[in-house]
Protein backbone atom coordinates (compact mmCIF):
# COMPACT_ATOMS: atom_id res chain seq x y z
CA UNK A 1 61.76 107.56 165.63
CA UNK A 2 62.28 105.29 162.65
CA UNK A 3 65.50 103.41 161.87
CA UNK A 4 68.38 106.04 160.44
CA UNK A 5 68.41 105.49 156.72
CA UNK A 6 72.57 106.72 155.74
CA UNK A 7 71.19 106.31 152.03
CA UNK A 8 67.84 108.21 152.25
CA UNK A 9 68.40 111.17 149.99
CA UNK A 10 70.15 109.33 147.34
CA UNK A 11 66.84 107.61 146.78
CA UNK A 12 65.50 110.34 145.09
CA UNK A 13 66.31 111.09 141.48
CA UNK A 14 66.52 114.60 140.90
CA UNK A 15 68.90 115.14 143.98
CA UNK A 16 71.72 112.36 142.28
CA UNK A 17 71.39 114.81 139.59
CA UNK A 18 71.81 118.25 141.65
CA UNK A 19 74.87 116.23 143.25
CA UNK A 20 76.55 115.51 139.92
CA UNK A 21 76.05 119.02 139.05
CA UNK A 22 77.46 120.11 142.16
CA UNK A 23 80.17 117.73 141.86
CA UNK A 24 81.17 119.62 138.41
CA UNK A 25 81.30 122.94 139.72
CA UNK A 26 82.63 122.36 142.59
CA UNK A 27 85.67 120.40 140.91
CA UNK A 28 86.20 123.04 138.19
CA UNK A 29 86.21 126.27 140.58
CA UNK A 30 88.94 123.91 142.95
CA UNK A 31 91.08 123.20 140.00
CA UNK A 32 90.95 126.76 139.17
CA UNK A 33 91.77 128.23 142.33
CA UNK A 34 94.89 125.65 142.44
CA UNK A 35 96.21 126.56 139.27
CA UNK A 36 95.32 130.71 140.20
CA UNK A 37 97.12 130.83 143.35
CA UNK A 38 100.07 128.30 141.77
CA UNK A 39 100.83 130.85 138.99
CA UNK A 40 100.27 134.57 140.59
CA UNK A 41 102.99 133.26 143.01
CA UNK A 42 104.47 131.80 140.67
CA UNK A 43 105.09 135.19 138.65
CA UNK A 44 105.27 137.01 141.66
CA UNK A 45 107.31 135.27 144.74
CA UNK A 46 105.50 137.46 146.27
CA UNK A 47 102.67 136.52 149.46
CA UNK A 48 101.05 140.14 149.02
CA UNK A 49 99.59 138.83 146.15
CA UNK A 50 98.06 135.68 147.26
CA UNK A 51 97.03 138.25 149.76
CA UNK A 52 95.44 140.34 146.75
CA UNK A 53 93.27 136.97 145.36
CA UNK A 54 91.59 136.57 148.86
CA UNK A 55 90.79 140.50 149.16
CA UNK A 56 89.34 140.70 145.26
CA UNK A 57 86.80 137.59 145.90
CA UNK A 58 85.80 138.33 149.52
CA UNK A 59 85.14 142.16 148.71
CA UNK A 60 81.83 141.36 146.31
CA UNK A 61 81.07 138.03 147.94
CA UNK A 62 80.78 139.92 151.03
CA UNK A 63 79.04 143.16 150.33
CA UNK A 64 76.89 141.81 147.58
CA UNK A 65 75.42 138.73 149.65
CA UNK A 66 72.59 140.40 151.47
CA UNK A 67 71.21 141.24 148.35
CA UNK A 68 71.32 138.23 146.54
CA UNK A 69 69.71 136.56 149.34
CA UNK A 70 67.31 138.83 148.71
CA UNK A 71 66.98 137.71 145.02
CA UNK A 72 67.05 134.39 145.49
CA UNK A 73 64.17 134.35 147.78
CA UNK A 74 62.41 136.16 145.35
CA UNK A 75 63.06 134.31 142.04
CA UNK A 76 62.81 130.87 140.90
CA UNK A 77 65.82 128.60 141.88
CA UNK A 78 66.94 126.07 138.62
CA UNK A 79 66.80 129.01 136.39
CA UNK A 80 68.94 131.34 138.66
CA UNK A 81 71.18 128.52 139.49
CA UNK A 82 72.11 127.97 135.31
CA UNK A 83 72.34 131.51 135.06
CA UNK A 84 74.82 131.99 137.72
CA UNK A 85 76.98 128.70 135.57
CA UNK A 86 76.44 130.37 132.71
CA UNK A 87 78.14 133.58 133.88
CA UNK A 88 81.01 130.65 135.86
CA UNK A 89 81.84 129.60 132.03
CA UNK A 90 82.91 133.10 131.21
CA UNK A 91 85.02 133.62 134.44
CA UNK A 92 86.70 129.90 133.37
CA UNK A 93 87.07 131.27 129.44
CA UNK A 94 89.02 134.11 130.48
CA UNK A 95 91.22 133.20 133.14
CA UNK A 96 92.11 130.55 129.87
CA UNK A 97 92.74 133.12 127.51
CA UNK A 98 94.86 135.26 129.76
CA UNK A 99 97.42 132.50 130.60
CA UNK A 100 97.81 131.13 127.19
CA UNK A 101 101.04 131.12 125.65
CA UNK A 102 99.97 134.25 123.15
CA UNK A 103 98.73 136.37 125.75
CA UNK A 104 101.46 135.79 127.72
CA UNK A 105 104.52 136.86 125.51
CA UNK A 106 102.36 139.54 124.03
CA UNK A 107 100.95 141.07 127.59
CA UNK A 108 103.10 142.57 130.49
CA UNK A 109 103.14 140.84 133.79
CA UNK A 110 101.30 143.50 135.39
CA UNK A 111 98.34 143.37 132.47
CA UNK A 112 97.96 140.09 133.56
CA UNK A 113 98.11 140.21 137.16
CA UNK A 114 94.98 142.70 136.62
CA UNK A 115 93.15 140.74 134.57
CA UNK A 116 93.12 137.89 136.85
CA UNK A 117 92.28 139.89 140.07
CA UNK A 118 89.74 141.42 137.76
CA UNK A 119 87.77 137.92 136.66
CA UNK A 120 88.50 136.79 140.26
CA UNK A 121 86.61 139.76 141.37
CA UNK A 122 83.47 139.33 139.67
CA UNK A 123 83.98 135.68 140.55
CA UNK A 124 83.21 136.98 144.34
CA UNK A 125 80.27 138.69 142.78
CA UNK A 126 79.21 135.50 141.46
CA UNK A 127 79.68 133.61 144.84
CA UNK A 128 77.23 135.64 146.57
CA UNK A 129 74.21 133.90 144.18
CA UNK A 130 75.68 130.38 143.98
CA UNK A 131 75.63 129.66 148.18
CA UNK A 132 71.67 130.97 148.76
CA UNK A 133 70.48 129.45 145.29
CA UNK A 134 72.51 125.94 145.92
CA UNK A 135 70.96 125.94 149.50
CA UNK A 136 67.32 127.07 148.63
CA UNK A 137 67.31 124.58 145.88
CA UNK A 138 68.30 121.43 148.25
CA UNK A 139 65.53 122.14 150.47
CA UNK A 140 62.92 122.19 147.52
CA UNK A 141 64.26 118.49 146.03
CA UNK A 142 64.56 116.32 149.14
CA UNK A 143 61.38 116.09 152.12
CA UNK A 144 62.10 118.03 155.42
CA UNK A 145 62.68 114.56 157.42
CA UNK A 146 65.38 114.22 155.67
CA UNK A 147 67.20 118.00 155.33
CA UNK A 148 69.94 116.18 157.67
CA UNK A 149 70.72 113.55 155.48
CA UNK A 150 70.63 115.56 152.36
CA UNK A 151 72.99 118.10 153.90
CA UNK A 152 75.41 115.58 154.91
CA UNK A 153 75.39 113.99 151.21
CA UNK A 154 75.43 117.28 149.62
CA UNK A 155 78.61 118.61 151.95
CA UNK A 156 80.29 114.92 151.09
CA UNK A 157 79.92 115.81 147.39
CA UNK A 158 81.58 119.51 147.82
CA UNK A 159 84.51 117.73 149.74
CA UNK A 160 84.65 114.95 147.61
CA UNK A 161 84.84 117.37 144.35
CA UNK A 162 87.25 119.34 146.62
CA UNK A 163 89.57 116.49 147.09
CA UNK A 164 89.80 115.64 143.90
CA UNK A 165 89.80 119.26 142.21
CA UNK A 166 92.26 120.18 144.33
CA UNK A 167 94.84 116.82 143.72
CA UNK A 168 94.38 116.91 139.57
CA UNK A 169 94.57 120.79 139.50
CA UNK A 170 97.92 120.54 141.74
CA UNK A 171 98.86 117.47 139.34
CA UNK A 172 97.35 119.00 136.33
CA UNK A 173 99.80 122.24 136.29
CA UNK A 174 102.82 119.44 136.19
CA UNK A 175 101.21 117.42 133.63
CA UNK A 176 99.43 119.87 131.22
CA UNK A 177 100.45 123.31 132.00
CA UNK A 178 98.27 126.30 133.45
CA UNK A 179 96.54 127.14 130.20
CA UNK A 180 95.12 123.51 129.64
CA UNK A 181 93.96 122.96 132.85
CA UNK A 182 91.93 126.23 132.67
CA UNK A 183 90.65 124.89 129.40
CA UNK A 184 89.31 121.67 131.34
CA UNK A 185 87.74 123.77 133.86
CA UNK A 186 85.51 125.89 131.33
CA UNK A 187 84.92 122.35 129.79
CA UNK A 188 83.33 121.07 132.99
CA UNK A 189 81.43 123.97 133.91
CA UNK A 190 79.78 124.03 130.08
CA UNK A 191 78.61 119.95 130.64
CA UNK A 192 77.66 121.27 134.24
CA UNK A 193 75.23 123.93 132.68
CA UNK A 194 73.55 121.14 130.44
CA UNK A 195 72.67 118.95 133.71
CA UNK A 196 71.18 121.87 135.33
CA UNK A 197 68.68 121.80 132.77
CA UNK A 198 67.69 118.02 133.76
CA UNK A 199 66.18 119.83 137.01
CA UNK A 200 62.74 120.77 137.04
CA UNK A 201 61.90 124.24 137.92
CA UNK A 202 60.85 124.89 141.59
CA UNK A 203 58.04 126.57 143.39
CA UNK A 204 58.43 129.62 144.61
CA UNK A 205 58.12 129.56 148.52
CA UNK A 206 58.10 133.33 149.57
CA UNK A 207 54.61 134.71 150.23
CA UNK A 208 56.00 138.53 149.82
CA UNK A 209 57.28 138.61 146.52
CA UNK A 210 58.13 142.15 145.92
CA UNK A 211 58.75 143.33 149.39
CA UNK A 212 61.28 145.74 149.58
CA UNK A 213 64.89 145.17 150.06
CA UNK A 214 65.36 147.09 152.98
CA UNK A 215 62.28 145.18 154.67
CA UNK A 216 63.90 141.68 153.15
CA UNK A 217 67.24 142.38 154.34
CA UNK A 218 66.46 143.24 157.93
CA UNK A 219 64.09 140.36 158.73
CA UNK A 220 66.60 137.70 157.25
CA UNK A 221 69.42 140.00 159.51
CA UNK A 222 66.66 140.32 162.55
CA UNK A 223 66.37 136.26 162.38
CA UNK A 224 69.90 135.11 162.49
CA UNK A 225 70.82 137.05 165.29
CA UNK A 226 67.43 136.01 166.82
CA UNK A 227 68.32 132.60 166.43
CA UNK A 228 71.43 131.66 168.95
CA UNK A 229 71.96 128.07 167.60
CA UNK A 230 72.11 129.85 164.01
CA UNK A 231 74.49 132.72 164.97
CA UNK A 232 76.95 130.44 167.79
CA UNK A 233 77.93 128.10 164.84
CA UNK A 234 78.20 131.08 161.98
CA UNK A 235 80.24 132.39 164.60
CA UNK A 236 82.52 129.89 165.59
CA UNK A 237 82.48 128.82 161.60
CA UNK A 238 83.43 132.27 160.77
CA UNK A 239 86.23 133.06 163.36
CA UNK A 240 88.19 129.26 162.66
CA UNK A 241 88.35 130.22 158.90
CA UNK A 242 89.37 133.15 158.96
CA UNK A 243 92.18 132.55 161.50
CA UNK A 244 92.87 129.21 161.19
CA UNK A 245 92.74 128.77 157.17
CA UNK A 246 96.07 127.53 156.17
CA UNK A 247 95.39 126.82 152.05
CA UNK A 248 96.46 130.59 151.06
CA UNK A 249 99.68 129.42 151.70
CA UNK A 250 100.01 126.21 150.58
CA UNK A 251 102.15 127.71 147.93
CA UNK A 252 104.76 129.01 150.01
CA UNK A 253 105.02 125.81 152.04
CA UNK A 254 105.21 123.66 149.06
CA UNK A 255 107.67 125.67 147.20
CA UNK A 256 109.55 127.18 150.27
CA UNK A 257 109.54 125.65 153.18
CA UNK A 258 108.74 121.56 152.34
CA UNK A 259 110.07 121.86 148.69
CA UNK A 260 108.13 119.37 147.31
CA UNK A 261 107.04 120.83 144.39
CA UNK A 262 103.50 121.24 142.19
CA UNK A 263 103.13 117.39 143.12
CA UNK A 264 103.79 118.04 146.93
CA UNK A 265 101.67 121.23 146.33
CA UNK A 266 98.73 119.02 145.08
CA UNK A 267 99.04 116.22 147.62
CA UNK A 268 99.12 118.90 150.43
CA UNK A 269 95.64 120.51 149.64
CA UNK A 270 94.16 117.33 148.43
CA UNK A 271 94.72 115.71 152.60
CA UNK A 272 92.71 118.73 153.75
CA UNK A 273 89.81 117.47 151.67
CA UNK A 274 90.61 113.59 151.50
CA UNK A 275 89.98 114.09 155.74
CA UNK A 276 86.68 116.18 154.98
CA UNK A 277 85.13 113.64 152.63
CA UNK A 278 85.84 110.64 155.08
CA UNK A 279 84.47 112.27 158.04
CA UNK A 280 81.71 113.26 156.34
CA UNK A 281 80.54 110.03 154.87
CA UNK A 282 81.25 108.57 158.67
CA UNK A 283 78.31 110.59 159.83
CA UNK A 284 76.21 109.26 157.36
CA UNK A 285 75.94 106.29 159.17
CA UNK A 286 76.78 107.93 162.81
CA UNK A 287 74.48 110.99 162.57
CA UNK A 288 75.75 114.75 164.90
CA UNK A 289 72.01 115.00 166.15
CA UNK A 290 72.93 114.48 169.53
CA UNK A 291 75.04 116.52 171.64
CA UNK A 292 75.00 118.78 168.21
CA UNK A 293 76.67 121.49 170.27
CA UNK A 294 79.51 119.97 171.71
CA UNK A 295 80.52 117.63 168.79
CA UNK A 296 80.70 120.96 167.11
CA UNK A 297 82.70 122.91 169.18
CA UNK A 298 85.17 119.86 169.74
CA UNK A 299 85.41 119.79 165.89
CA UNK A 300 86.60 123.31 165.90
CA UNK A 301 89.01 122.63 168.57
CA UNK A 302 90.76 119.76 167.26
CA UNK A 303 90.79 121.68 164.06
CA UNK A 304 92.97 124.51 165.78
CA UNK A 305 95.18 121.73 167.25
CA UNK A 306 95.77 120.29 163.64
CA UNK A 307 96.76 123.80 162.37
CA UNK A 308 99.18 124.04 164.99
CA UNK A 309 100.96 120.70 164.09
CA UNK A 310 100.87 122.00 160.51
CA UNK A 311 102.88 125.10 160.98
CA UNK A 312 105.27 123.68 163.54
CA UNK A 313 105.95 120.66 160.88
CA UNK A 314 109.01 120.62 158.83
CA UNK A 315 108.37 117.31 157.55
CA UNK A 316 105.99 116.36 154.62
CA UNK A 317 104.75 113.77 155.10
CA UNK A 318 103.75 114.80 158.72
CA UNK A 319 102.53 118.02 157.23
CA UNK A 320 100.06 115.82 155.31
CA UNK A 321 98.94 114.15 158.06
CA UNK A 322 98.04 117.11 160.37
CA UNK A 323 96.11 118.49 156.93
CA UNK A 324 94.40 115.24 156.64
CA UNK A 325 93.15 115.16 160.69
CA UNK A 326 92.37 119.31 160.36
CA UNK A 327 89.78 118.34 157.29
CA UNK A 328 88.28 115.51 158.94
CA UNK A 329 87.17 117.81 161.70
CA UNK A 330 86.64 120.44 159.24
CA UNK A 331 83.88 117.63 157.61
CA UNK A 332 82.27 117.38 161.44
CA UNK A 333 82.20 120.74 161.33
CA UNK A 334 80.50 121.45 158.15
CA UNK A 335 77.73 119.25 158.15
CA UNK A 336 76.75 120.12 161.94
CA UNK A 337 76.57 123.74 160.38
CA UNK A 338 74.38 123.26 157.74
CA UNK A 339 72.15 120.84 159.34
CA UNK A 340 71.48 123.52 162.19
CA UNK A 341 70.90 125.90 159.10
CA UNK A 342 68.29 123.47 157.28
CA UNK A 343 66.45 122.46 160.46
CA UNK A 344 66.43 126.08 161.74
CA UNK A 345 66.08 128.17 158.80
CA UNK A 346 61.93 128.62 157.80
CA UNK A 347 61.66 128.04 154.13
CA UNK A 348 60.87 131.65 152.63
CA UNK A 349 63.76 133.19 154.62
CA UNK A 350 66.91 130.63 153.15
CA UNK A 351 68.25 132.53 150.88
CA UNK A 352 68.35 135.19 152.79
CA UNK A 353 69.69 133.08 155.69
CA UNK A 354 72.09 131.57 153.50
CA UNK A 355 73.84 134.84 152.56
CA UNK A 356 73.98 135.60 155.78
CA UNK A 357 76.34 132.19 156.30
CA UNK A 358 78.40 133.37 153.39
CA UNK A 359 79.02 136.82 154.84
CA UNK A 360 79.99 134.77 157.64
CA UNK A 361 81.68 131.85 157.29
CA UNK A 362 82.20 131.52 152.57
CA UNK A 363 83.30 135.49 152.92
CA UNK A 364 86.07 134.65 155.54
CA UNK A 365 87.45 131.79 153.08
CA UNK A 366 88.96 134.91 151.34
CA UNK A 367 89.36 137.42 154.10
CA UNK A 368 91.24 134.49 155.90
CA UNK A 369 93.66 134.32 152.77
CA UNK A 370 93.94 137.98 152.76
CA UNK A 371 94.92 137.94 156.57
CA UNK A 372 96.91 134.94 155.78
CA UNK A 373 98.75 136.62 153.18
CA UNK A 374 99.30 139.96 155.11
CA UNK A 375 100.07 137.79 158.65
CA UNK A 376 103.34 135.61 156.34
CA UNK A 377 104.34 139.00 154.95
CA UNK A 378 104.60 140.65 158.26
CA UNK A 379 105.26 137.26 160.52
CA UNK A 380 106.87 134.67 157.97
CA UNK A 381 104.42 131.83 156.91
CA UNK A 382 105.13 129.48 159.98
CA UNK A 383 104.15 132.35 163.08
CA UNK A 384 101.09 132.89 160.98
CA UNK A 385 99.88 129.45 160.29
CA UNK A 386 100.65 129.02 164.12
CA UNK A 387 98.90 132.08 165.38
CA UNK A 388 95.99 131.19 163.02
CA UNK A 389 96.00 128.11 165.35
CA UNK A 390 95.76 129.57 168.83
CA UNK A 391 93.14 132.31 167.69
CA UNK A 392 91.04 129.56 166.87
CA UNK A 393 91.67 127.87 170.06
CA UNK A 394 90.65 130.67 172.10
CA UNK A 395 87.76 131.38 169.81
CA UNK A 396 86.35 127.25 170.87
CA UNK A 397 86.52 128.38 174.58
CA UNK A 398 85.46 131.64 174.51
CA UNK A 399 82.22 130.53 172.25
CA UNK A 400 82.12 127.27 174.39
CA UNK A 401 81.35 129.48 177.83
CA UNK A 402 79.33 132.91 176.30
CA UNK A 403 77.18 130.59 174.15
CA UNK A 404 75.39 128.10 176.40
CA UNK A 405 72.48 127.91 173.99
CA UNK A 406 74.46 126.74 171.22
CA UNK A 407 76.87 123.92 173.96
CA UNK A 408 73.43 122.66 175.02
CA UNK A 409 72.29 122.22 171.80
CA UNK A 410 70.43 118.97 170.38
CA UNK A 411 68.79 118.29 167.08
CA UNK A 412 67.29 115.11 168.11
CA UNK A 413 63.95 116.56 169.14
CA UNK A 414 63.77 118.74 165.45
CA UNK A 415 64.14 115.60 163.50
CA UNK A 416 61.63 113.62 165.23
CA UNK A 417 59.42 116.24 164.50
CA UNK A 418 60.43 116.11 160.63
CA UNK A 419 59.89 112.41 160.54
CA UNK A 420 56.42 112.62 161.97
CA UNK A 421 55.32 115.33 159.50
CA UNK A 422 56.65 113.21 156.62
């Protein structure tokens, strides 16, 4: 097996430009959820409707997924991906116009509150596309031998746009106001819609284009669950989110319970992704093929014990530092899961494959703020940031001994074989 090259994929043009594109996006949509969640409660005081943000994004991104996996294994990838941008910008646009100072002493609260859930809505519906599309079109600009690599660089990049996104947009709502800061994010995402046009258009990979839906859907279904590496860590993925997600309520913590403020509020998600970012660049150079499956599932674990800390804390600065520790196994996490998806996943079936992950594990980013919103209303923020903590606990052990397939696992042997075709 040749020497591991930490740098390999950012030898190749076209995928430093996919990577600033993805940076963009990536930064704009954190900024704007910030700033969303920051002023519904905000106007509200209310956790029912930070609740109400994760149950109007994960409603389309969930039920709409299958079949835009479906589409994107059937269409051509750079022009789908700047047509799902394109329809970003207006999602950006309005969420501007409906918090500028006009709209707001002209429109009722309530008129507003529905016209955000509404645009957050069809941003859902707009989720669905972006995961399959961005994932498809990775594995068409960088060689198979080095899928890992790219995945790692391409995960650093999310985190890295997350970190910062999430620390200007906190930042941002101190310095500029809401409206502004929306106004920066429809900025970014019309540059980001330019670049995408600096990537040639790909192949199409599928040999049945025009199957039918139903047939489409069930084979992508049929090989995930087929597939027990695939499912174990969609799985495990899934279940930690959605219990153990604590950023829903960020806003009640900052403002409530650590009263630090839009600054504090900014700093606080900015640790989860600061940790993601420098765990992920760490494996750049010390690579999860090895003992895949039990780096993964004592990832998730330590992740649990870091949400525990979290909600127990009543002291910022420790706050912060559980955060940070909970995102740098969050990082391990991530790119272990999407390396098992790029090695594992045939070429014709990932878009299909990849809406399958975001059913699984991008859907229960908002069902876990919907729980998390409906758990502090019924349990107080603290017993369910807690409780979040132990499910996901139990979840690690219980996966850990039903799953052997996926605690045995080890990718060594699938990137030898990569490196030998290349």
């Amino acid at each position: 097996m040749s020497k591991n090259d930490p740098y390999a994929a950012l030898r190749i043009k076209e995928f430093n430009v996919f990577l600033l594109l993805r940076f963009l996006l990536v930064f704009g949509w954190s900024m704007q959820f910030i700033v969303i969640e920051w002023e519904v409660y905000s106007i509200t005081k209310d956790p029912w409707n930070l609740a109400l943000i994760g149950a109007c994004e994960f409603i389309p991104a969930f039920f709409v997924a299958p079949f835009a996996g479906h589409i994107v294994d059937q269409r051509e990838k750079r022009n789908l991906f700047a047509l799902c941008i394109a329809a970003f910008s207006l999602i950006s646009l309005g969420l501007f116009l409906l918090t500028s100072e006009r709209i707001i002493a002209d429109w009722s609260t309530d008129t507003i509150l529905f016209g955000i859930y509404a645009l957050v809505f069809f941003g859902g519906f707009l989720r669905a596309f972006f995961g399959p599309t961005i994932f498809s079109l990775v594995a068409l600009i960088v060689p198979k031998r080095i899928y890992p690599n790219a995945a790692t660089w391409s995960s650093s990049t999310w985190k890295a746009a997350a970190v910062l996104g999430a620390l200007f947009g906190g930042f941002s709502i101190h310095w500029m106001g809401v409206a502004k800061t929306l106004c920066l994010v429809f900025v970014l995402v019309m540059l980001s819609l330019f670049i995408a046009f600096q990537i040639k258009k790909k192949p199409i990979l599928n040999p049945k284009i025009g199957e039918s839906v139903k047939d489409s859907l069930i084979a992508g279904v049929r090989f995930v669950f087929n597939s027990k590496p695939i499912l174990g860590a969609l799985t495990l993925d899934m279940i930690a989110v959605l219990f153990g997600g604590t950023v829903a309520l960020l806003p009640i913590f900052a403002q409530d319970i650590l009263n630090v403020g839009s600054k504090g509020f900014g700093i606080l998600n900015a640790s989860i992704s600061l940790g993601s970012i420098i765990s992920m660049f760490l494996t750049t150079y010390l690579p999860v093929n090895r003992n895949t499956g039990v780096k993964l599932l004592g990832a998730v674990f330590i992740f649990g014990l870091c949400i525990i800390a979290f909600g127990l804390s009543s002291i910022f600065w420790v706050s912060v530092l559980a955060l940070f520790l909970s995102g740098a196994a969050d990082g391990v996490s991530m790119v272990i899961r999407q390396t098992i998806l790029q090695l594992k996943t045939p070429d014709d079936m990932r878009g299909r494959v990849s809406s399958v992950n975001s059913m699984f594990v991008g859907s229960s980013n908002e069902l876990g703020a919907f729980e998390s919103g409906v758990a502090a209303k019924l349990l107080g923020p603290i017993t369910a940031v807690v409780f979040g903590g132990v499910m996901t606990l139990l979840t690690v052990v219980t996966i850990g001994i039903k799953n052997p397939v996926l605690r045995t696992l080890d990718l060594s042997e699938d990137i030898e074989a990569h490196e030998l075709e290349g």
